[in-house]
C-alpha atoms as a PDB file:
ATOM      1  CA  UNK A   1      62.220  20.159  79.060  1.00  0.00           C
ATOM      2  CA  UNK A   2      65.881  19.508  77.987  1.00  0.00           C
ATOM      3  CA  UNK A   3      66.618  17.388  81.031  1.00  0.00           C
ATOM      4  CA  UNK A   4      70.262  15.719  80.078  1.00  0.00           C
ATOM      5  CA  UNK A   5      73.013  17.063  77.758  1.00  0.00           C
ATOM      6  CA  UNK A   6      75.849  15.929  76.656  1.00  0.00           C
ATOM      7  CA  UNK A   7      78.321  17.233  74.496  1.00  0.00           C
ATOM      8  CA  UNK A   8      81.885  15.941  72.962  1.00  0.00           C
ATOM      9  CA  UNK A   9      82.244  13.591  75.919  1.00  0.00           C
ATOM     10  CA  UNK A  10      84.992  11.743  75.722  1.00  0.00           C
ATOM     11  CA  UNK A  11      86.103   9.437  78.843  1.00  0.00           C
ATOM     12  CA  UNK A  12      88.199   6.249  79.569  1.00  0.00           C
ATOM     13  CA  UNK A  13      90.932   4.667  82.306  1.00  0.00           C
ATOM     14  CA  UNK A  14      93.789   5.071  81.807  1.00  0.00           C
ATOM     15  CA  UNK A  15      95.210   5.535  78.108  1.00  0.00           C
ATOM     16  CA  UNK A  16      91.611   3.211  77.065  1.00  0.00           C
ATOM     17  CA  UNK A  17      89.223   5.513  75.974  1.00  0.00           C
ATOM     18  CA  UNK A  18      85.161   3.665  76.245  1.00  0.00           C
ATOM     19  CA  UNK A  19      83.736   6.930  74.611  1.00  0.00           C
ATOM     20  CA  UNK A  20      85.170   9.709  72.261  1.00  0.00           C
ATOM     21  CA  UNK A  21      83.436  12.612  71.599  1.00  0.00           C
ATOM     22  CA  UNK A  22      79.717  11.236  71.863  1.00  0.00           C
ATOM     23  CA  UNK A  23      76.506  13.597  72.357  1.00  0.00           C
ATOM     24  CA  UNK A  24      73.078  13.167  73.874  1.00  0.00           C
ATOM     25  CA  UNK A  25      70.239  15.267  74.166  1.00  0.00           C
ATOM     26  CA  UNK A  26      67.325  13.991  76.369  1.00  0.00           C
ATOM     27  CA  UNK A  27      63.749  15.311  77.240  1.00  0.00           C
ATOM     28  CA  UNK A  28      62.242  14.462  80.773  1.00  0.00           C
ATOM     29  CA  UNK A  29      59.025  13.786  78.718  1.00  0.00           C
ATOM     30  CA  UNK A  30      60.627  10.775  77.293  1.00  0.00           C
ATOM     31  CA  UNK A  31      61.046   7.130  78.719  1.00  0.00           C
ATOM     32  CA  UNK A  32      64.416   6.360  77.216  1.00  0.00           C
ATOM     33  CA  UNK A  33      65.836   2.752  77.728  1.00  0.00           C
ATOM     34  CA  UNK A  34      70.130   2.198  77.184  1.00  0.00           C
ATOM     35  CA  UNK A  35      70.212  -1.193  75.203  1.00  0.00           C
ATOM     36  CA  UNK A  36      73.772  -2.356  74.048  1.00  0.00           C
ATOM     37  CA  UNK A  37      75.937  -5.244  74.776  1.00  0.00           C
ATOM     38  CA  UNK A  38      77.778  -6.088  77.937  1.00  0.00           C
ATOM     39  CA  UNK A  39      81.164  -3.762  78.062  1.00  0.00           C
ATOM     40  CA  UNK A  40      79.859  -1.267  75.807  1.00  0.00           C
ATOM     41  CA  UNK A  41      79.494   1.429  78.073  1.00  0.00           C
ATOM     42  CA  UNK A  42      75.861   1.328  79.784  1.00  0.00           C
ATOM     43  CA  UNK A  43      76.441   1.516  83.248  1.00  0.00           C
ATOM     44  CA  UNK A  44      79.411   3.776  83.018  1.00  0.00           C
ATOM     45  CA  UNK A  45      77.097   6.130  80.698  1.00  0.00           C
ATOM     46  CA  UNK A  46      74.846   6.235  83.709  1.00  0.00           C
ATOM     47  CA  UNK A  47      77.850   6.980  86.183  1.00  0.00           C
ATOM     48  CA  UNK A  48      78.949   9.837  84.137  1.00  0.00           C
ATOM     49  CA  UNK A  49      75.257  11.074  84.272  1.00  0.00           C
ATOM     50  CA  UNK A  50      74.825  10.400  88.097  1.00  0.00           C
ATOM     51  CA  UNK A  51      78.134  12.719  88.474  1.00  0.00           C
ATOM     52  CA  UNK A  52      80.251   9.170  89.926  1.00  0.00           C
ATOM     53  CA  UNK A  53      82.555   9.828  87.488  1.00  0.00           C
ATOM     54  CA  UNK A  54      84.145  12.674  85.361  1.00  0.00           C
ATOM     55  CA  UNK A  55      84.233  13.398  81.601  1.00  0.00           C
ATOM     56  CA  UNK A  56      88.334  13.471  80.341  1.00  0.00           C
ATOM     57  CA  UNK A  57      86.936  16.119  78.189  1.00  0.00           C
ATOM     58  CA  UNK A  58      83.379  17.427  76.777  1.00  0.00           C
ATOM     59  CA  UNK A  59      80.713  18.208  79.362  1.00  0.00           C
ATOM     60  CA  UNK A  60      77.213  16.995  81.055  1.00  0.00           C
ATOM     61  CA  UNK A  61      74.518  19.056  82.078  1.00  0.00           C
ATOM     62  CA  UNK A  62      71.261  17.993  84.293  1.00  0.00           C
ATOM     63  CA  UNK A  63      69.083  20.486  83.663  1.00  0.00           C
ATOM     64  CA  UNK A  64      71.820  23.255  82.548  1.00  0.00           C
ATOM     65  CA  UNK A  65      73.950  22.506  85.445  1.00  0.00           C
ATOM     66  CA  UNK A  66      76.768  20.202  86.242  1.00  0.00           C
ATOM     67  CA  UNK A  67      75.361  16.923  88.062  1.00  0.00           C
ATOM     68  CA  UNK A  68      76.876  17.512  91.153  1.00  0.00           C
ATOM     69  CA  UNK A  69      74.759  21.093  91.537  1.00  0.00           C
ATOM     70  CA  UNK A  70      71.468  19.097  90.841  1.00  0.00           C
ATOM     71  CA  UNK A  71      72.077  15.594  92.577  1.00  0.00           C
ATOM     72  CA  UNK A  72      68.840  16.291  94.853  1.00  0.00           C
ATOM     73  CA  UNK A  73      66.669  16.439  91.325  1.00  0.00           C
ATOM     74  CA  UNK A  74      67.969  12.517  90.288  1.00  0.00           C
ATOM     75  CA  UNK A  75      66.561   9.682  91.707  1.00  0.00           C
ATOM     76  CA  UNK A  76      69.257   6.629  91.717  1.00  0.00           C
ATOM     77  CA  UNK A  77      67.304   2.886  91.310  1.00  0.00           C
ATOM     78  CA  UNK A  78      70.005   0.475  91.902  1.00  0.00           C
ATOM     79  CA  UNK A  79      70.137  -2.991  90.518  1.00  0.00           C
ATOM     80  CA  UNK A  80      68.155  -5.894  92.337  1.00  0.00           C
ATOM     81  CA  UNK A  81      70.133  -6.593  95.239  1.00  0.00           C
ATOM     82  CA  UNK A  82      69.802  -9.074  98.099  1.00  0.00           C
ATOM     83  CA  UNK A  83      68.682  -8.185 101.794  1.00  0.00           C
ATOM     84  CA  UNK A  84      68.637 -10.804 104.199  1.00  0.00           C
ATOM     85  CA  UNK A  85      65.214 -11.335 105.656  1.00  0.00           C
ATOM     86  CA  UNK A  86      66.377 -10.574 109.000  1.00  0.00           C
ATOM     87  CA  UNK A  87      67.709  -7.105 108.352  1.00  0.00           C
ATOM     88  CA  UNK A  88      65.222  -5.076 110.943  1.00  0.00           C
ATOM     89  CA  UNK A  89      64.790  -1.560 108.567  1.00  0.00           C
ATOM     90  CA  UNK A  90      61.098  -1.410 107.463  1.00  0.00           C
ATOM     91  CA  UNK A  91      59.478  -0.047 104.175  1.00  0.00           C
ATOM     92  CA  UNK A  92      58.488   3.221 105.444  1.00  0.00           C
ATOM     93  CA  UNK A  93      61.973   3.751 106.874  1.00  0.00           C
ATOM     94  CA  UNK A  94      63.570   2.808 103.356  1.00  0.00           C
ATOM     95  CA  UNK A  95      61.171   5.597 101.817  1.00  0.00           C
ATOM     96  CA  UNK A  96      61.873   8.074 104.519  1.00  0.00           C
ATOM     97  CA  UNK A  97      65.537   8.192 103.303  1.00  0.00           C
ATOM     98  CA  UNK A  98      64.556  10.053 100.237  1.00  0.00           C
ATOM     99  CA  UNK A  99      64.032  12.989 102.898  1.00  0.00           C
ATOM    100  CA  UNK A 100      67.449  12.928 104.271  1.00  0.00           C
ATOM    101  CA  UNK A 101      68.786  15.285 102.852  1.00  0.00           C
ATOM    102  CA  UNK A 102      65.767  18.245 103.798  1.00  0.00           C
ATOM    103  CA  UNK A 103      66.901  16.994 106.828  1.00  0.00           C
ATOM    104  CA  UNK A 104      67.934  19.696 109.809  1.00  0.00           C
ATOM    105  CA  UNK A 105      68.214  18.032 112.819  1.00  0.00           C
ATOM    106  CA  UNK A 106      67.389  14.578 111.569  1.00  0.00           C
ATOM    107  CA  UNK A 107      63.779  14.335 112.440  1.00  0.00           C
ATOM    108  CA  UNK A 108      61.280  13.191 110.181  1.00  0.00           C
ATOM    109  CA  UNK A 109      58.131  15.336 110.871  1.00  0.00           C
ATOM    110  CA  UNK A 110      54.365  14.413 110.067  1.00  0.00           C
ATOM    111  CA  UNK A 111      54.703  15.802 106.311  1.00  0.00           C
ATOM    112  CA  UNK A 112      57.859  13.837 105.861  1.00  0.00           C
ATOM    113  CA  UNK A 113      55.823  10.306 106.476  1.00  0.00           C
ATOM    114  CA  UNK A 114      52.660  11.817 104.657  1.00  0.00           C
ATOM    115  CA  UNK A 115      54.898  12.149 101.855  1.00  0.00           C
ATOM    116  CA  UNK A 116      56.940   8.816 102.018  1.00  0.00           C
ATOM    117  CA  UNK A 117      53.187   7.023 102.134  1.00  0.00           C
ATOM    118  CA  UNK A 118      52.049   8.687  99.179  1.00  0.00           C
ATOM    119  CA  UNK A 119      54.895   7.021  97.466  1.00  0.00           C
ATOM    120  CA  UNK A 120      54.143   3.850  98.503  1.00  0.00           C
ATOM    121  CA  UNK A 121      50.416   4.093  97.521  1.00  0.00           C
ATOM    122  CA  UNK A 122      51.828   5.337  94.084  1.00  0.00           C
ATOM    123  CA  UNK A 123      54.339   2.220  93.566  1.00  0.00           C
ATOM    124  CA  UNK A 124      51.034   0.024  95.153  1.00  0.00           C
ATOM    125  CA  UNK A 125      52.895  -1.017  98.209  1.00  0.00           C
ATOM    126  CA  UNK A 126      51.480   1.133 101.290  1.00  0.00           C
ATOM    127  CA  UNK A 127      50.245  -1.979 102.425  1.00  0.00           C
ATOM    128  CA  UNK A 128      53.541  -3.307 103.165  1.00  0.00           C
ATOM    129  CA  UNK A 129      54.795   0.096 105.022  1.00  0.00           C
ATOM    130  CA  UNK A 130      55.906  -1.823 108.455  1.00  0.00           C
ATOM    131  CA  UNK A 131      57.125  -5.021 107.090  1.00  0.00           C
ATOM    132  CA  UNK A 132      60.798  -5.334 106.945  1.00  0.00           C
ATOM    133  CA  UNK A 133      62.562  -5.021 103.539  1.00  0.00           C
ATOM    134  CA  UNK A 134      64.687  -7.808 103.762  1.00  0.00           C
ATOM    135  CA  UNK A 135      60.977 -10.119 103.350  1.00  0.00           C
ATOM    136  CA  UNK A 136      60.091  -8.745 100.347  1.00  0.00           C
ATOM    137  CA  UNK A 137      60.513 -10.153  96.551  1.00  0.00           C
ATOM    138  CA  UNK A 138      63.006  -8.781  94.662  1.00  0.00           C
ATOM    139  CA  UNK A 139      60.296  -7.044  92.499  1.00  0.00           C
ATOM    140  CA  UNK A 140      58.350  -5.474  95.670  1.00  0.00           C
ATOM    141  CA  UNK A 141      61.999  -4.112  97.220  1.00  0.00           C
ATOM    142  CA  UNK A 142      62.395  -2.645  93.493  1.00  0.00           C
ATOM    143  CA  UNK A 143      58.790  -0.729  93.988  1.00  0.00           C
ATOM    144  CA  UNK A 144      60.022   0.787  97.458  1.00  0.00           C
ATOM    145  CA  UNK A 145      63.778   2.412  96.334  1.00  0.00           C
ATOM    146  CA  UNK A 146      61.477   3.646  93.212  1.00  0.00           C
ATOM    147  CA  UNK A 147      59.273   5.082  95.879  1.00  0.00           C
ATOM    148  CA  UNK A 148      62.327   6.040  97.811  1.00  0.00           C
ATOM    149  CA  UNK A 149      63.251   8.352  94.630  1.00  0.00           C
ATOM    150  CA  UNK A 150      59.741   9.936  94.425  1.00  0.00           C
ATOM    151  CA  UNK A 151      60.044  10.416  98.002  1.00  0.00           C
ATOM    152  CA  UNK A 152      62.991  12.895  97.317  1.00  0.00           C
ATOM    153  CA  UNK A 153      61.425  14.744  94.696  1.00  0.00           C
ATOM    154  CA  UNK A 154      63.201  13.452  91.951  1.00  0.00           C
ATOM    155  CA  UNK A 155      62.722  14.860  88.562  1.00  0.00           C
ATOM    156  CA  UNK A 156      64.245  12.475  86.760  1.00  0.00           C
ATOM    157  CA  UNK A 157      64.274   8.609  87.696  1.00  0.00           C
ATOM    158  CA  UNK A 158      68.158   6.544  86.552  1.00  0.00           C
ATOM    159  CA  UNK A 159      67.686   2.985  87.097  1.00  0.00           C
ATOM    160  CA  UNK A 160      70.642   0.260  86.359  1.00  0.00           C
ATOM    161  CA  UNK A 161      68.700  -2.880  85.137  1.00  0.00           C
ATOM    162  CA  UNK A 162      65.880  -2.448  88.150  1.00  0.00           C
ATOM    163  CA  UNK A 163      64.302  -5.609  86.926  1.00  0.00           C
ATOM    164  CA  UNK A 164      67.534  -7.729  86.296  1.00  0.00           C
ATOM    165  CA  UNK A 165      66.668 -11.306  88.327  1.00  0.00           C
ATOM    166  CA  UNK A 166      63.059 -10.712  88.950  1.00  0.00           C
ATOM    167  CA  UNK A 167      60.265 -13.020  87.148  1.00  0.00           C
ATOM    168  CA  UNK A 168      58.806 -11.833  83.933  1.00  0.00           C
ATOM    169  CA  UNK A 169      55.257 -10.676  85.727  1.00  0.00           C
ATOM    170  CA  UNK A 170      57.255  -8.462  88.016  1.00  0.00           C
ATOM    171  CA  UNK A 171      59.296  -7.038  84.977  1.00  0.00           C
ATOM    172  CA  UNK A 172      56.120  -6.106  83.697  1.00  0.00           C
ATOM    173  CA  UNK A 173      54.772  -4.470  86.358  1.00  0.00           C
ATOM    174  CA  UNK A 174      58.037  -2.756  87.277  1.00  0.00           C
ATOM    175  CA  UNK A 175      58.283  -1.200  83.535  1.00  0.00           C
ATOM    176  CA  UNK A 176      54.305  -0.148  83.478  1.00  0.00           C
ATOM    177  CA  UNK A 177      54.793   1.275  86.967  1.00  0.00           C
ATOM    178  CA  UNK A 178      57.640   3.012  85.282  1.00  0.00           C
ATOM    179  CA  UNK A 179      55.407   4.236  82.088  1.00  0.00           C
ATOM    180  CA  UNK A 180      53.049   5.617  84.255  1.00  0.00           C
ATOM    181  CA  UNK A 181      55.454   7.835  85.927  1.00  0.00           C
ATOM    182  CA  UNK A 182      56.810   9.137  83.187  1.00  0.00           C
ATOM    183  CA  UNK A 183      53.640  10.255  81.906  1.00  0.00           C
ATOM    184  CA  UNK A 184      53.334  12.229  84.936  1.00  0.00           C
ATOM    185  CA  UNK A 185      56.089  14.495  83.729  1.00  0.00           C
ATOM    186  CA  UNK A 186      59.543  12.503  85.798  1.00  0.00           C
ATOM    187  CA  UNK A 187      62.141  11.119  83.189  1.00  0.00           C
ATOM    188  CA  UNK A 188      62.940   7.886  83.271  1.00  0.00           C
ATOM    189  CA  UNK A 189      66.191   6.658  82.383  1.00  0.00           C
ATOM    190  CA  UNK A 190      67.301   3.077  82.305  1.00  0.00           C
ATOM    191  CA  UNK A 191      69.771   0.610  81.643  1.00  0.00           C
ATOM    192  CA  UNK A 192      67.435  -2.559  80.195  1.00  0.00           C
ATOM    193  CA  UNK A 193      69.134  -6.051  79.514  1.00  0.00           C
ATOM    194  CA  UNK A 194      65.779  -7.090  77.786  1.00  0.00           C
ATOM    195  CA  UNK A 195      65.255  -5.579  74.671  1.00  0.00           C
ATOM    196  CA  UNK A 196      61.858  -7.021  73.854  1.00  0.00           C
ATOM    197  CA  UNK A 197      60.647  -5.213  77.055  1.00  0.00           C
ATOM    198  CA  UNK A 198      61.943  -2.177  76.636  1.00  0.00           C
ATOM    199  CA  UNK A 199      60.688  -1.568  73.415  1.00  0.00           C
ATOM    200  CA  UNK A 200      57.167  -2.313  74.940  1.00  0.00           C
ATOM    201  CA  UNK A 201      57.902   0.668  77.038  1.00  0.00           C
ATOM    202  CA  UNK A 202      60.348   2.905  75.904  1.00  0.00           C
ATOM    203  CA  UNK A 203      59.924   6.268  73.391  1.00  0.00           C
ATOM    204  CA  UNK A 204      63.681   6.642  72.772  1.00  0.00           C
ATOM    205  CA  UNK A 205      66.159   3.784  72.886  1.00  0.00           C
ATOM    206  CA  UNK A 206      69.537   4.398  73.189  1.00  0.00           C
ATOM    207  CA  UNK A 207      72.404   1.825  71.470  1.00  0.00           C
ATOM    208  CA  UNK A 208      75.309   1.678  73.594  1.00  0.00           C
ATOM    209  CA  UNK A 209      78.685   0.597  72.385  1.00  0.00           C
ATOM    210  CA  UNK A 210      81.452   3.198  72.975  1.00  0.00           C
ATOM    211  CA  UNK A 211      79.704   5.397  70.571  1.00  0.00           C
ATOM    212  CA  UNK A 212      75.502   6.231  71.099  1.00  0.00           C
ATOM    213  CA  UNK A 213      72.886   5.768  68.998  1.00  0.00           C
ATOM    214  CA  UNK A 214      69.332   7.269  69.212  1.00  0.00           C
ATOM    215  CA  UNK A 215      66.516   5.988  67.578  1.00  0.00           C
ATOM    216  CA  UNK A 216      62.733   7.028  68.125  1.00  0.00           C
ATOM    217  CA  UNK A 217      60.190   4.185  69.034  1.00  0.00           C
ATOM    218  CA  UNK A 218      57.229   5.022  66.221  1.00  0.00           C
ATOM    219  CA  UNK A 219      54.092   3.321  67.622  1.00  0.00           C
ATOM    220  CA  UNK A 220      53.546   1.978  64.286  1.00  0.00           C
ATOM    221  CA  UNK A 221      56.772   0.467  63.976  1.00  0.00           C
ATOM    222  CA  UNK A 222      56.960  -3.486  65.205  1.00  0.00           C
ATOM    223  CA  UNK A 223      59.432  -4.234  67.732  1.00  0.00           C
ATOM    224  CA  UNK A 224      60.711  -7.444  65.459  1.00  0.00           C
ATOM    225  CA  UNK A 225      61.519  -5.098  62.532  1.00  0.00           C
ATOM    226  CA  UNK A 226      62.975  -2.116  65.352  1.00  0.00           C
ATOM    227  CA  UNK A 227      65.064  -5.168  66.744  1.00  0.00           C
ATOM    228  CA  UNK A 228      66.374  -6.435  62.969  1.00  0.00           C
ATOM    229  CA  UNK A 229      67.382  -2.112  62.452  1.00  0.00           C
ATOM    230  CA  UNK A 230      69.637  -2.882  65.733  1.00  0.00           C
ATOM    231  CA  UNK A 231      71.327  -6.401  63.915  1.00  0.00           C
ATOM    232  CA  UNK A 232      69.891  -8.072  66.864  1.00  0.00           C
ATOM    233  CA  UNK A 233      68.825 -11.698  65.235  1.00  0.00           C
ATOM    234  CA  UNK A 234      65.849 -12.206  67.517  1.00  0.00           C
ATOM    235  CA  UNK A 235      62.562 -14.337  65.970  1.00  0.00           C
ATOM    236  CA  UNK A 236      60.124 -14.392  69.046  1.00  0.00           C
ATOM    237  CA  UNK A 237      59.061 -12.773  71.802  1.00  0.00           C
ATOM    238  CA  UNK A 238      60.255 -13.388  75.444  1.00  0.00           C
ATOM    239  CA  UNK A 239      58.203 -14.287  77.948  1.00  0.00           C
ATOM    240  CA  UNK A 240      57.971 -10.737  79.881  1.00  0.00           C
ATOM    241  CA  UNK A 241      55.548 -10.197  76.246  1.00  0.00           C
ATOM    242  CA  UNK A 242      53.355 -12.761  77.190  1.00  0.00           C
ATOM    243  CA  UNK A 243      52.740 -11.184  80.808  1.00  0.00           C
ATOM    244  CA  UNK A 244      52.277  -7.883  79.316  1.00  0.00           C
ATOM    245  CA  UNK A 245      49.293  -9.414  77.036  1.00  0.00           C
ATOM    246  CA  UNK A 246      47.855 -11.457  80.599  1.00  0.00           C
ATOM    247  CA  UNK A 247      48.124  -8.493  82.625  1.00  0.00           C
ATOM    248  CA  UNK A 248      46.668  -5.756  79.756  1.00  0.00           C
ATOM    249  CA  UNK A 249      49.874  -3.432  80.320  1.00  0.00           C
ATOM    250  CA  UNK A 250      50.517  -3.164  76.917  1.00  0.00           C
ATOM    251  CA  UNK A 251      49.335  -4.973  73.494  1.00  0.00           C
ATOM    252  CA  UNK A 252      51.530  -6.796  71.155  1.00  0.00           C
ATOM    253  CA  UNK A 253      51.828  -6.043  67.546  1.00  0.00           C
ATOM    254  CA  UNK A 254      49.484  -7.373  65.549  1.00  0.00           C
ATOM    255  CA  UNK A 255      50.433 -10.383  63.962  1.00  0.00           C
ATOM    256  CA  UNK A 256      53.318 -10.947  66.114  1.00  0.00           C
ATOM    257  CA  UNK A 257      53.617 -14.179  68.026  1.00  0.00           C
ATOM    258  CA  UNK A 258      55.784 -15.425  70.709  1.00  0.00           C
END
């Protein structure tokens, strides 16, 4: 299913233009990762795609509509953010917000809560339902707002670098979480800062930097040589590989070493 298309986008500030005329076709049934460097456009992409912001010219369409008609079909993942401990709002509550808007009267009812707690036994964290947000690890709050999304439906997942500041075992369990969900037919679409782990992931990368680039992951294709095709000069693997070998998510290449 086409999920995302964009055509002749162009958009900027002012008279400075960050894209001209780009184009981007994307199928739910893909787990694509936005790779680029810092200022090239990533998080404003995503923006533009969310419906934040509007093309100067060329258009966007979520599943054949204009963002803003399908907002309710996009789940939003947020960066890592902090919550002090003390802040009284529990899990389940958290979840429950992906409901708010089938809300009438503002009542969650007994299918509402059903629904948020599947979400939480999907993500692996129904056993934290009552415990306050704020006490969680950065990796466990970014399981709950991705359980917030599924919550709400969502039929395709946008995350802005959901694992930026958490430890390289959570990364790795935040992207296979991730991997699994797509393969239950939700696109996933996410700004990654970490290019090592999102090739262990990802089945479309995009290059970000004013202009787009796709390229297809091949599974036969090692991540060192995909890497030297992007004239990134990286030699080793980063340490979120050597989690993914402890914790059997996903094999390196053969032959490669970190």
């Amino acid at each position: 299913m086409n999920g995302v298309k964009i055509e002749n986008l162009s958009f900027g500030y002012d008279e400075n233009l960050i894209f001209e005329n780009i184009n981007l076709n994307y199928d739910i049934k893909d787990f694509l990762a936005i790779i680029g460097p810092n200022g090239g456009g990533k998080s404003t992409l995503l923006r533009l795609m969310l419906g934040l912001l509007r093309p100067k010219s060329g258009e966007i369409k979520i599943f054949d509509k204009n963002p803003s008609e399908v907002s309710k079909t996009i789940g939003y993942v947020p960066q890592n953010i902090f919550i002090n401990a003390n802040f009284p709002m529990r899990v389940l509550e958290v979840v429950l917000m992906g409901r708010i808007d089938r809300k009438i009267f503002g009542f969650y009812t007994k299918d509402d809560k059903s629904e948020a707690m599947k979400a939480l036994e999907k993500v692996g964290m129904s056993e934290f339902a009552n415990s306050r947000i704020g006490e969680l690890s950065g990796g466990q709050r970014q399981r709950v707002y991705i359980a917030r999304a599924l919550c709400a439906k969502a039929k395709i997942l946008m995350l802005d670098e959901p694992t930026a500041s958490i430890d390289t075992k959570g990364q790795a369990a935040i992207y296979s979480l991730l991997s699994e969900i797509n393969k239950e037919g939700i696109g996933v679409i996410l700004i990654s800062h970490d290019v090592n782990i999102a090739l262990s992931f990802a089945t479309k990368v995009a290059y970000v930097n004013h202009k787009i680039h796709m390229h297809d992951i091949a599974p036969d294709r090692s991540k060192q040589e995909f890497i030297a095709h992007l004239a990134h000069e990286h030699n080793h693997f980063c340490d979120v590989e050597i989690a993914l070998k402890e914790c059997g998510c996903k094999s390196l290449d053969k032959g490669q070493k970190c």
